[in-house]
C-alpha atoms as a PDB file:
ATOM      1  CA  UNK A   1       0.000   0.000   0.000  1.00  0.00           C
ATOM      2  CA  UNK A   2       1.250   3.683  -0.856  1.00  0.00           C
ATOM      3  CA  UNK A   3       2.314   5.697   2.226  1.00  0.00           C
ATOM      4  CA  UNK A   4       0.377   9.382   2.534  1.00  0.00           C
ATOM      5  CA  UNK A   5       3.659  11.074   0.987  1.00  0.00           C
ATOM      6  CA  UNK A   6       3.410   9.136  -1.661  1.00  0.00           C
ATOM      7  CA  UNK A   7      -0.340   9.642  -2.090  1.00  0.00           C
ATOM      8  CA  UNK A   8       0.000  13.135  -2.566  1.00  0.00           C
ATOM      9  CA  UNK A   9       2.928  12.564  -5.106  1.00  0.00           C
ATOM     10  CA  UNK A  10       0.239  10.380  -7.266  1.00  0.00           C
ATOM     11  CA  UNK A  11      -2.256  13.629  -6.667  1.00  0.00           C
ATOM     12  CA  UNK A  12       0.620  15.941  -7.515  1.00  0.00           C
ATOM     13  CA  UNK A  13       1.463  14.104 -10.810  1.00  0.00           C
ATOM     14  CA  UNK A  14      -1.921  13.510 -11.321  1.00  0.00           C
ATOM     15  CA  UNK A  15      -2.881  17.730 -11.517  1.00  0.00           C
ATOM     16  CA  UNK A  16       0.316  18.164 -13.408  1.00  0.00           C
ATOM     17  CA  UNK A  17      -0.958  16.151 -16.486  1.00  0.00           C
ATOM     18  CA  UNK A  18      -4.427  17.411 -16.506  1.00  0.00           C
ATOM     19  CA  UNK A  19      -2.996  20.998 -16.517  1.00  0.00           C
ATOM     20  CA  UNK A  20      -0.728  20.053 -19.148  1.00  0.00           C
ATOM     21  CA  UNK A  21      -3.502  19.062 -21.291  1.00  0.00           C
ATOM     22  CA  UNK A  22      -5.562  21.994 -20.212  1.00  0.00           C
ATOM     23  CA  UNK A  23      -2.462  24.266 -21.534  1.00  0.00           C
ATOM     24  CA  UNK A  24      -2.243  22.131 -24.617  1.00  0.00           C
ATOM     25  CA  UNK A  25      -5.757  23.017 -24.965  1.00  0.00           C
ATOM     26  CA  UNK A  26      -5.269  26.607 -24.393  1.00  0.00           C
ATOM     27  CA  UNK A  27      -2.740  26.347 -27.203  1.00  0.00           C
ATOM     28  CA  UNK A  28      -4.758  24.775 -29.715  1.00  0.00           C
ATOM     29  CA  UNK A  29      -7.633  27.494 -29.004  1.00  0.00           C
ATOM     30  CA  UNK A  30      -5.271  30.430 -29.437  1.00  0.00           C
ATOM     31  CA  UNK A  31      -4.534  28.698 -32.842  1.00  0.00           C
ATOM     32  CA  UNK A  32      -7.862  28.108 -33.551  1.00  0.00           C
ATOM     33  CA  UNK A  33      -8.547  31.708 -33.098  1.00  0.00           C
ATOM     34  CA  UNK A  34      -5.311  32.911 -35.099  1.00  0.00           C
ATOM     35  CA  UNK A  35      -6.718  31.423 -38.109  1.00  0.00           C
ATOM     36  CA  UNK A  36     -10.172  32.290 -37.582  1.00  0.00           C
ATOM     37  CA  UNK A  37      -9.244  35.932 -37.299  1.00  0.00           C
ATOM     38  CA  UNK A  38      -7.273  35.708 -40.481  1.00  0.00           C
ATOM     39  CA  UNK A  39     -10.219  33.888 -42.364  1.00  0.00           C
ATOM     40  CA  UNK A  40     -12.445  37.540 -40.843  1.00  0.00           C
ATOM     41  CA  UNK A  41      -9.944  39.705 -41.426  1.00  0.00           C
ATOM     42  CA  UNK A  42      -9.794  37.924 -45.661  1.00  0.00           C
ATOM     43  CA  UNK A  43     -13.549  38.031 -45.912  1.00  0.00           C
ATOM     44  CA  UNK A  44     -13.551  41.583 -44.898  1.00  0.00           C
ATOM     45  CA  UNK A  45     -10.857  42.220 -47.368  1.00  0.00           C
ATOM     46  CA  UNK A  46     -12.812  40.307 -50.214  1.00  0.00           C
ATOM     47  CA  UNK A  47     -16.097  42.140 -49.240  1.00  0.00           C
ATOM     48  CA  UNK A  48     -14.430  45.441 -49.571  1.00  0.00           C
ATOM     49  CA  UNK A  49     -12.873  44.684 -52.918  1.00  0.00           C
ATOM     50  CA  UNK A  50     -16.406  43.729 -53.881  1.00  0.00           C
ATOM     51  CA  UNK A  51     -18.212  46.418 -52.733  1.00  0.00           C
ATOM     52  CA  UNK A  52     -15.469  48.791 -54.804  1.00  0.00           C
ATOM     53  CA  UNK A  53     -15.858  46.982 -57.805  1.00  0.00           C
ATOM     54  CA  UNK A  54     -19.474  47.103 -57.343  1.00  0.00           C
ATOM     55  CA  UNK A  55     -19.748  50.919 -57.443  1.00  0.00           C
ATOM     56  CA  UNK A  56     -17.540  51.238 -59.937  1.00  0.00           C
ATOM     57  CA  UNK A  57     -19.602  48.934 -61.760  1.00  0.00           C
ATOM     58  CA  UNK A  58     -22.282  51.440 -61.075  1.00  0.00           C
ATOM     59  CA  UNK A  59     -20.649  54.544 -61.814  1.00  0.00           C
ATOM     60  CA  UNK A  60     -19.930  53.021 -65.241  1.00  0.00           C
ATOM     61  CA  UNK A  61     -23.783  51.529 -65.541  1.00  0.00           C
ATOM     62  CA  UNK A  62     -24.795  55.522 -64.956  1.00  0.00           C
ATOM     63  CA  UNK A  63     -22.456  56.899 -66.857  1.00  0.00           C
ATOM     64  CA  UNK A  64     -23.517  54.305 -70.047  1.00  0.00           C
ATOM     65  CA  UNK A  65     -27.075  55.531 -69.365  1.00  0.00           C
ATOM     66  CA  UNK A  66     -26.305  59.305 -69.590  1.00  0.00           C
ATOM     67  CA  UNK A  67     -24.471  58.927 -73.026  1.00  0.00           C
ATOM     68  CA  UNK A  68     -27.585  56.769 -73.845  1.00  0.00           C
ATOM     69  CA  UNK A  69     -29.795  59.245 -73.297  1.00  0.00           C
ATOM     70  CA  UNK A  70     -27.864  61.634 -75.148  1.00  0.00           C
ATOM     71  CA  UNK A  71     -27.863  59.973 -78.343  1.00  0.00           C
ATOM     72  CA  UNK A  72     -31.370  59.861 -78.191  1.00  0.00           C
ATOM     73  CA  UNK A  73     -31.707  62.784 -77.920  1.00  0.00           C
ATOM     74  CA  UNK A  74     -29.128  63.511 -80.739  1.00  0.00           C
ATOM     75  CA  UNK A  75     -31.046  60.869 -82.872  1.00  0.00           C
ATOM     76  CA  UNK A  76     -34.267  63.018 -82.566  1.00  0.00           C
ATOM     77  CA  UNK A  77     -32.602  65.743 -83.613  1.00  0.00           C
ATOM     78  CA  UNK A  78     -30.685  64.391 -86.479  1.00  0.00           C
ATOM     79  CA  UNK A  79     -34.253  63.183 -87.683  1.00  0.00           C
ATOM     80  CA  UNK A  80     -35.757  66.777 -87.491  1.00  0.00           C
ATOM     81  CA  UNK A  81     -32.572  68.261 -89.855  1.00  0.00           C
ATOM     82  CA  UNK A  82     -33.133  65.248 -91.923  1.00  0.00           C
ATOM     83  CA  UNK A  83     -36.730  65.875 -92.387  1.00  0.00           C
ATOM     84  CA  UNK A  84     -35.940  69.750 -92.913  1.00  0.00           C
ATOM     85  CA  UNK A  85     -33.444  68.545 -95.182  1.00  0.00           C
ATOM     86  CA  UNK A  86     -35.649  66.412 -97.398  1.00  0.00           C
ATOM     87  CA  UNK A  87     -38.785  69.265 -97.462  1.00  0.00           C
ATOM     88  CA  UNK A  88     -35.847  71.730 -98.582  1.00  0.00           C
ATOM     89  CA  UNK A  89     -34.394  69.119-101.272  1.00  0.00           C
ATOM     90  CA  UNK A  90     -38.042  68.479-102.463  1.00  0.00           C
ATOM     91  CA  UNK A  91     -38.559  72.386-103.385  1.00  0.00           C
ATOM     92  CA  UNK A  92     -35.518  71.632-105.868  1.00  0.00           C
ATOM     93  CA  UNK A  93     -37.146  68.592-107.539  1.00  0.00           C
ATOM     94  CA  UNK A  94     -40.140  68.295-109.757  1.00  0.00           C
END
């Protein structure tokens, strides 16, 4: 049979492992959140690439529309010389 000294040696050992293990655990957490920080920090990155690309996506969308609307309006116009064009043209021909 162990003596009481010896007892507590056994106990001693005993907490000495388990904290071990919970250090190794604490370890393995910190590196768990390392990477998981990293992946956050990426995304965020990513999403903020996106979201520049996005309005400048836009800017270029508006900017397509404005010319757009312009050439209408310069096709209407270049129909109304035409048509003055033609009635001044068909005073010249019999």
């Amino acid at each position: 049979m162990l003596a009481k000294n010896d007892w507590r040696l056994v106990g001693i050992t005993l907490f000495a492992e388990r904290l071990e293990s919970v250090t190794d655990s604490i370890g393995k957490l910190d590196q768990s959140q390392a990477q998981l920080s990293e992946t956050v920090r990426l995304v965020s990155t990513v999403s903020e690439e996106t979201l520049a690309a996005s309005m400048e996506v836009s800017s270029t969308v508006v900017g397509q529309l404005e010319v757009s609307d312009r050439l209408v309006l310069l096709s209407g116009q270049l129909e109304e010389v035409s048509k003055q064009l033609e009635e001044s043209l068909s005073r010249f021909t019999t």
